[in-house]
C-alpha atoms as a PDB file:
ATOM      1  CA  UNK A   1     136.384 -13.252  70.512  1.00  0.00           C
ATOM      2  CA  UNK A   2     138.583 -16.654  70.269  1.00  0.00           C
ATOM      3  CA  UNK A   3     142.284 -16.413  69.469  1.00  0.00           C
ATOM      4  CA  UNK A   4     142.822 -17.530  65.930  1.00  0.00           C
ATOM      5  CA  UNK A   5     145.629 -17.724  63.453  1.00  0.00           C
ATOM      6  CA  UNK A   6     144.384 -15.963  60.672  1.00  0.00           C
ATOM      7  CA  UNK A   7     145.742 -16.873  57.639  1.00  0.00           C
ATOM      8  CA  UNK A   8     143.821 -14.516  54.174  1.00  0.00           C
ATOM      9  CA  UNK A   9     143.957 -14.633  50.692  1.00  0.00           C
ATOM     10  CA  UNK A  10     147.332 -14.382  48.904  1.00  0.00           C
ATOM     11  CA  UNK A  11     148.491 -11.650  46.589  1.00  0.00           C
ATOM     12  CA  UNK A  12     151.127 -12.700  43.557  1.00  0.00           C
ATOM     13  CA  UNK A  13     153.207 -10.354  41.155  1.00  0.00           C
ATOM     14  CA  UNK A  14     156.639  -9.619  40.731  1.00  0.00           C
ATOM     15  CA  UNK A  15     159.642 -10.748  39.705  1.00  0.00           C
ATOM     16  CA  UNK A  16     161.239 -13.186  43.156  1.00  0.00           C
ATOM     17  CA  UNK A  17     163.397 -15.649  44.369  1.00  0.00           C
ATOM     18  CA  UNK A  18     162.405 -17.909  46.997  1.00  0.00           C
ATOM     19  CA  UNK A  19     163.525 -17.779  50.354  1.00  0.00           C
ATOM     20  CA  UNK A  20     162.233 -20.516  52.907  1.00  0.00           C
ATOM     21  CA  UNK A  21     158.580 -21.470  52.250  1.00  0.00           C
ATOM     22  CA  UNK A  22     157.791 -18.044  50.649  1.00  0.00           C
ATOM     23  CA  UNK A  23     158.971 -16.085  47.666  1.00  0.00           C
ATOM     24  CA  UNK A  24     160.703 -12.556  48.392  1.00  0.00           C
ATOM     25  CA  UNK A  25     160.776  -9.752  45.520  1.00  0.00           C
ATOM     26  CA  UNK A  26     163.807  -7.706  44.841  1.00  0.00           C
ATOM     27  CA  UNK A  27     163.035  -4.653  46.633  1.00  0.00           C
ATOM     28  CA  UNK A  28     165.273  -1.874  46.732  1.00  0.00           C
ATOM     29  CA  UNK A  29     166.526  -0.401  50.087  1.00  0.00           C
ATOM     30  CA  UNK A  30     163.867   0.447  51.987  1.00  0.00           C
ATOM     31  CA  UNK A  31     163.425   2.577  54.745  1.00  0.00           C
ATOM     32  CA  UNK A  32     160.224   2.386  57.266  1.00  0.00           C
ATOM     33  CA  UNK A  33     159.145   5.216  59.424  1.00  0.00           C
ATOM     34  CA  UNK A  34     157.901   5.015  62.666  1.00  0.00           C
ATOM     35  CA  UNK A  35     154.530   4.223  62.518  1.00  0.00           C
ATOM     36  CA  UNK A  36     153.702   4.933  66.171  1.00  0.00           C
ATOM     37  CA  UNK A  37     156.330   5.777  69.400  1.00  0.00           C
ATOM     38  CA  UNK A  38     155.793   4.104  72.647  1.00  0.00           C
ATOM     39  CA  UNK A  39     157.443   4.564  76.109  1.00  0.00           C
ATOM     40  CA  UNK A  40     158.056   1.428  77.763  1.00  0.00           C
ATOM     41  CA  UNK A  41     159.662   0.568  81.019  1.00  0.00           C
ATOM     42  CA  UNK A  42     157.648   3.423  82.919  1.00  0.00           C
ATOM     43  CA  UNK A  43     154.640   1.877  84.145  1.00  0.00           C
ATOM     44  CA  UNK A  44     156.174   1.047  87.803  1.00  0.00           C
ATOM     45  CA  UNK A  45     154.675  -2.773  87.365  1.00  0.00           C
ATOM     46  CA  UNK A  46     156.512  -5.746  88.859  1.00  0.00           C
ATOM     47  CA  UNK A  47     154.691  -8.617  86.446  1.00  0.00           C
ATOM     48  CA  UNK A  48     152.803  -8.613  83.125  1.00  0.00           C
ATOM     49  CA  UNK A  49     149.922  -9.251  85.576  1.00  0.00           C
ATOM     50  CA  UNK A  50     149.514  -5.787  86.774  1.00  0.00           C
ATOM     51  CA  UNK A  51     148.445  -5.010  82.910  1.00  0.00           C
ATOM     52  CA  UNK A  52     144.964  -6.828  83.266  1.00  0.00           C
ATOM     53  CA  UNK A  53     143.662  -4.462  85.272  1.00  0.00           C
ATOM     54  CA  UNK A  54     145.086  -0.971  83.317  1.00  0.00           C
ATOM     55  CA  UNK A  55     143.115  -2.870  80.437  1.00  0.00           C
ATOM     56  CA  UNK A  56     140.100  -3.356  82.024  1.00  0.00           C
ATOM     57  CA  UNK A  57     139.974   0.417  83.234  1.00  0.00           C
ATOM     58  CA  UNK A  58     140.445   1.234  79.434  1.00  0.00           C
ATOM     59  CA  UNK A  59     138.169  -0.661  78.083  1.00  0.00           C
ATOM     60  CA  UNK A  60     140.151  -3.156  76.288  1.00  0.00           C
ATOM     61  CA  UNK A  61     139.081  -7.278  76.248  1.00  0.00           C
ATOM     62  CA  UNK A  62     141.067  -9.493  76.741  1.00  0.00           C
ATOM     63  CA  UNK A  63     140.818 -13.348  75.069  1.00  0.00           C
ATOM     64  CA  UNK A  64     141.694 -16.027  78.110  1.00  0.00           C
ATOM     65  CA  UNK A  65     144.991 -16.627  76.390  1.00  0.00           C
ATOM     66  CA  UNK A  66     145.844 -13.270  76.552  1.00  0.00           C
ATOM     67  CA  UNK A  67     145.428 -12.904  80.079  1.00  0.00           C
ATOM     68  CA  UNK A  68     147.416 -16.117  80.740  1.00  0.00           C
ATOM     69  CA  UNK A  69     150.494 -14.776  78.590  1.00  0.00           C
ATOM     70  CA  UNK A  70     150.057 -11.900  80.573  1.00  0.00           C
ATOM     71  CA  UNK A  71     150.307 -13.727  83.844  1.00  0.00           C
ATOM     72  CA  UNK A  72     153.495 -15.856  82.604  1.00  0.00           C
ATOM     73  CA  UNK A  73     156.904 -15.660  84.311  1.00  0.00           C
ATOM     74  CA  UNK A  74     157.699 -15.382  80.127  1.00  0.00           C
ATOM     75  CA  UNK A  75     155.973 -12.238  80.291  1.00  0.00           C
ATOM     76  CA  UNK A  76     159.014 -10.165  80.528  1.00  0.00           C
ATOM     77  CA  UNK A  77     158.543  -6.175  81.900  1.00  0.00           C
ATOM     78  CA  UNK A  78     161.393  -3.829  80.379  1.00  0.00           C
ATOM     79  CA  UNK A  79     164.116  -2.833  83.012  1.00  0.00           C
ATOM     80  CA  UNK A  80     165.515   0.563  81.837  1.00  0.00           C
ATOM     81  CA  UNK A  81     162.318   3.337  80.795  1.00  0.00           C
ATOM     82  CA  UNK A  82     163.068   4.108  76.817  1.00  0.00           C
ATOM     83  CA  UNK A  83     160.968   4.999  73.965  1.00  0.00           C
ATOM     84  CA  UNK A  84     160.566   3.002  71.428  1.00  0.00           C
ATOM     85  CA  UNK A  85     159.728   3.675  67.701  1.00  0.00           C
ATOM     86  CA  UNK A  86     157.601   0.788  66.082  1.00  0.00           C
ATOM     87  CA  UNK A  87     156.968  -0.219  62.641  1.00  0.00           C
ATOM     88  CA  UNK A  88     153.674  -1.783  61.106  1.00  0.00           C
ATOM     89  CA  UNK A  89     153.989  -4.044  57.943  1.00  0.00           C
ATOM     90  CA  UNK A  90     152.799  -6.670  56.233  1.00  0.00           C
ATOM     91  CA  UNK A  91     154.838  -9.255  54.216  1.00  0.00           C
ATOM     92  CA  UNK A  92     154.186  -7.554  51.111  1.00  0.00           C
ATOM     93  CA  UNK A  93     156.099  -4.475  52.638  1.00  0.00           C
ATOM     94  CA  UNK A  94     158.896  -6.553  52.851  1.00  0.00           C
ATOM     95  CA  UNK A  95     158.572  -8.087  49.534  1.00  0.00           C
ATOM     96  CA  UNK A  96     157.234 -11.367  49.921  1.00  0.00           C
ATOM     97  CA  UNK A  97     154.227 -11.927  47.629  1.00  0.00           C
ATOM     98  CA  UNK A  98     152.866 -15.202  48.689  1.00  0.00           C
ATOM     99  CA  UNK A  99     152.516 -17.156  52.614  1.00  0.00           C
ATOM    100  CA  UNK A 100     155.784 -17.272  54.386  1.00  0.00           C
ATOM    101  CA  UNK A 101     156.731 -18.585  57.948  1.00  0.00           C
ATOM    102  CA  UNK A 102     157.282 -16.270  60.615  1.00  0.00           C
ATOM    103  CA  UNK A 103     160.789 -17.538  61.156  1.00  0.00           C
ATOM    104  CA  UNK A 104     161.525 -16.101  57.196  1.00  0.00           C
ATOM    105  CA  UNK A 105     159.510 -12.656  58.030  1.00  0.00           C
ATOM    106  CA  UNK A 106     161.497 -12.284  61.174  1.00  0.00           C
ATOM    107  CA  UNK A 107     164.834 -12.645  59.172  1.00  0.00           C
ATOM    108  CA  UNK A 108     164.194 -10.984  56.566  1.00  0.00           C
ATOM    109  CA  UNK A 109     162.774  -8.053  58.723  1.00  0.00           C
ATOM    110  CA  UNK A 110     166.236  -7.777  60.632  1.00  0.00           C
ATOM    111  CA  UNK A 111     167.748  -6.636  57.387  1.00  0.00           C
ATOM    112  CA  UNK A 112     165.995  -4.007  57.369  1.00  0.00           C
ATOM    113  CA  UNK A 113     166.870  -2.838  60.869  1.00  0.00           C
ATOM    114  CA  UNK A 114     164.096  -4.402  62.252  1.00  0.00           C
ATOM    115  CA  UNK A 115     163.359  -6.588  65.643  1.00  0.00           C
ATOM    116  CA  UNK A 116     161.432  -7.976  68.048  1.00  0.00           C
ATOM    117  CA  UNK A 117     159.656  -5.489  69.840  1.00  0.00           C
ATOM    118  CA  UNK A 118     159.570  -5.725  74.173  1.00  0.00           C
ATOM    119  CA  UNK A 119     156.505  -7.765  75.660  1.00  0.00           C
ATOM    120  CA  UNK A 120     154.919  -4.704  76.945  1.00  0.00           C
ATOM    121  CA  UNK A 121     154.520  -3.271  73.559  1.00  0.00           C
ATOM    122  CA  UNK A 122     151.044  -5.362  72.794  1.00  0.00           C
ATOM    123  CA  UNK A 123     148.993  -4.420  76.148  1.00  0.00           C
ATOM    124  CA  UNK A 124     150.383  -0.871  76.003  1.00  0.00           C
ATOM    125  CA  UNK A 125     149.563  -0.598  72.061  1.00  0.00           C
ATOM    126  CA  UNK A 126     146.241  -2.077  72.557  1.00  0.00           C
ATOM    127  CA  UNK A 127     145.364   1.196  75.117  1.00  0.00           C
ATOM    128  CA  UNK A 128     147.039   3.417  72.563  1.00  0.00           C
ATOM    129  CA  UNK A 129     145.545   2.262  69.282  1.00  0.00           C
ATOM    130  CA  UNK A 130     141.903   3.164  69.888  1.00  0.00           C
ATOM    131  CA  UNK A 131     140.926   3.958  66.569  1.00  0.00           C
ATOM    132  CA  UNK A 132     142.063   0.151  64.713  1.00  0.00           C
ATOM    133  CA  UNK A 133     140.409  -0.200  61.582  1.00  0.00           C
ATOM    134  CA  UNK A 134     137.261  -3.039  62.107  1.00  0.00           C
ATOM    135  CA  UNK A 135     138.279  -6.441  61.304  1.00  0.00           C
ATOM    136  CA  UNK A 136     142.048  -5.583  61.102  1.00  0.00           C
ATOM    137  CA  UNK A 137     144.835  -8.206  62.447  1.00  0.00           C
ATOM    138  CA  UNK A 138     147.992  -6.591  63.761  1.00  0.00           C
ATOM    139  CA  UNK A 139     150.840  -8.991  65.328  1.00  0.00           C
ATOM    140  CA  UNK A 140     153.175  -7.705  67.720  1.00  0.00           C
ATOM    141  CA  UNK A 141     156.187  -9.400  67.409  1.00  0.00           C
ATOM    142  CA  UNK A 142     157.753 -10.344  70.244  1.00  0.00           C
ATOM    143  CA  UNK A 143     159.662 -13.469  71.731  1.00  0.00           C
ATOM    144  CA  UNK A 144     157.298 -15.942  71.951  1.00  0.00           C
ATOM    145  CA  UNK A 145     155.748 -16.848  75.463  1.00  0.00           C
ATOM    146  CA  UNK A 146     155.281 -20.576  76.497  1.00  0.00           C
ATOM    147  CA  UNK A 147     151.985 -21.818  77.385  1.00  0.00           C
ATOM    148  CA  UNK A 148     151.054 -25.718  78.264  1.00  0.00           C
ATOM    149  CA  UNK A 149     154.572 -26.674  77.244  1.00  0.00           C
ATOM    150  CA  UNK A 150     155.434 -26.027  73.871  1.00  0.00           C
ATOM    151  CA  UNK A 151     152.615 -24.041  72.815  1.00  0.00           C
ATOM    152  CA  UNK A 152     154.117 -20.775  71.751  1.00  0.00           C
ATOM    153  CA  UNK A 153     152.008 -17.900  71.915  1.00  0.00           C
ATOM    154  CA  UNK A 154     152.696 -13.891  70.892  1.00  0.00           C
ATOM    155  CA  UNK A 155     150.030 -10.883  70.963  1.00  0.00           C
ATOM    156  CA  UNK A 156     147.449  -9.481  68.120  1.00  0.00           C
ATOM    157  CA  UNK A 157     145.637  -6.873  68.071  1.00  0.00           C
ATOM    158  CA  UNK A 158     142.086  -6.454  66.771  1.00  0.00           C
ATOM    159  CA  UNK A 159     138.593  -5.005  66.566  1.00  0.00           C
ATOM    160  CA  UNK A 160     135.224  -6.010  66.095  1.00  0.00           C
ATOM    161  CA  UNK A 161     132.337  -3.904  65.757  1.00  0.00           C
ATOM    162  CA  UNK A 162     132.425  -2.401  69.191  1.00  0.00           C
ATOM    163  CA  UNK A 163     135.372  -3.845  71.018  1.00  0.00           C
ATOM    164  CA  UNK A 164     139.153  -3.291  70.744  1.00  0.00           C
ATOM    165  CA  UNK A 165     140.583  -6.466  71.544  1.00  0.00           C
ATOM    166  CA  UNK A 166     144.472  -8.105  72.843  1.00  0.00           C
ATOM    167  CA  UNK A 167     144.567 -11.600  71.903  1.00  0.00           C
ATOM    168  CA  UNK A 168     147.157 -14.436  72.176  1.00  0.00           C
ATOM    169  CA  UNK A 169     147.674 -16.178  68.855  1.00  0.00           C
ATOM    170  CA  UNK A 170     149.970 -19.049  67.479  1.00  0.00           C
ATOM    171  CA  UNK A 171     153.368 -17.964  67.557  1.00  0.00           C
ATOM    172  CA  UNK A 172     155.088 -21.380  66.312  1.00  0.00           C
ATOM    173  CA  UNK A 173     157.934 -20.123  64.033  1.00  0.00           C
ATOM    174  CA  UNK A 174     156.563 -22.304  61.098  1.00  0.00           C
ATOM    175  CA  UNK A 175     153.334 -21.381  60.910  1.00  0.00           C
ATOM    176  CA  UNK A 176     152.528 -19.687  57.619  1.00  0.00           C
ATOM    177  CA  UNK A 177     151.011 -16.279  57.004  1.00  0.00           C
ATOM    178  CA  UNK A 178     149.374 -14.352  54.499  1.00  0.00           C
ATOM    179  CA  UNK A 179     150.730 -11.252  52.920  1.00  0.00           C
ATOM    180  CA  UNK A 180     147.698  -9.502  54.223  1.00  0.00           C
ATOM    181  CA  UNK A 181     148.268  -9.606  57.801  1.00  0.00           C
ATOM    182  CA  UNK A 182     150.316  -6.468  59.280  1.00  0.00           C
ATOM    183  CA  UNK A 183     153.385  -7.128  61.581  1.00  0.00           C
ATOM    184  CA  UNK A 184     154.708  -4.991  64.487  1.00  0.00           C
ATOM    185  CA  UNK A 185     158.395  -4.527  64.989  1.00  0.00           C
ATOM    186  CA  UNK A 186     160.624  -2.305  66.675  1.00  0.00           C
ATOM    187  CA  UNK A 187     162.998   0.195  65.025  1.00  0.00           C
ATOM    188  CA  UNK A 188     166.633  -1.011  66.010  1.00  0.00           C
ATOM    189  CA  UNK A 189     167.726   1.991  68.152  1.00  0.00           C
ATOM    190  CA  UNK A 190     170.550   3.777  66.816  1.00  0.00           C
ATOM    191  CA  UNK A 191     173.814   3.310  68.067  1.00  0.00           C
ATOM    192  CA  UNK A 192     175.122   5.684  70.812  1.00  0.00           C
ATOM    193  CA  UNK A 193     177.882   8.134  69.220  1.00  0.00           C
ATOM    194  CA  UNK A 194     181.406   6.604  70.645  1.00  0.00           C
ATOM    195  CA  UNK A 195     182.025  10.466  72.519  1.00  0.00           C
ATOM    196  CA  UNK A 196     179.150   9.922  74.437  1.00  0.00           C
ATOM    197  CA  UNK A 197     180.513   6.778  75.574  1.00  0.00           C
ATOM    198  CA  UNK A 198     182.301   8.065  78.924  1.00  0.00           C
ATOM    199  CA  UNK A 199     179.627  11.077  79.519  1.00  0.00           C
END
């Protein structure tokens, strides 16, 4: 399996403005559900290293880039153990309806209450989601991880006709994608109530 960025065929339709290098429909408000919850910050590992061999033991591959963004002092483990609610989407969720940058999807995801989702999401996602539809691309957004200078990297997920797979793809902010692929965030947690402040 090679790391790719995987760019489909484009869907067209309604009525849009543009915004950046794509063109967003008006959507009404929208609200996503959680899609799948994840607790992160519990696994008792020091580095992102100490993922390649949980993966191994549950049968997930690994591409080479993977493993290296793994083994990056980017690679950043969360401090404090939460749970985390996570949203899948794809660019025609959030009203695009042609290619778009990931800088635009980002942005225009945040409106909706939506962000970039902690490192350990992909490796612990790719143990959880054992039952990915064949052939499907799922990005996890995160902050991007530095490899070889400025090649910026983030996870995917994927599966071929045996394997589950965590890959490192492109993650320059540029880069255009179709409105096919599905996008991971993370639900922006809610806001603590202000008398729970001093408990």
């Amino acid at each position: 399996m090679t790391d790719t960025n995987c760019v489909g065929a484009l869907s067209s339709g309604r009525q849009s403005e543009d915004v950046g290098a794509g063109t967003v429909a008006h959507v009404p408000t929208a609200y996503f559900p959680a899609w799948k919850t994840l607790f992160v910050g519990g696994q008792r590992l020091l580095f992102g290293y100490g993922f390649l061999g949980i993966l191994r033991r549950e049968r997930c591959n690994m591409s080479g880039i993977a493993r290296r963004m793994l083994c990056s002092s980017d690679f950043q483990l969360s401090q404090i153990p939460s749970t985390v609610e996570l949203v899948a989407l794809s660019t025609s969720d959030l009203g695009f309806t042609n290619d778009v940058t990931l800088r635009d999807i980002i942005d225009h995801a945040q409106v909706f209450g939506l962000m970039h989702c902690p490192h350990e999401t992909a490796p612990l996602l790719r143990m959880e989601y054992k039952y990915q539809l064949r052939g499907e691309l799922l990005v996890v957004v995160t902050e991007a991880i530095e490899l070889y200078g400025d090649d910026l990297r983030i996870f995917a997920l994927t599966r071929d006709y045996i394997d589950r797979w965590l890959l490192g793809i492109d993650g320059n902010p540029n880069n255009t994608w179709s409105t096919r692929v599905r996008f991971v965030f993370m639900r922006r947690p809610a806001p603590i109530p202000s008398f729970l402040w001093s408990v």
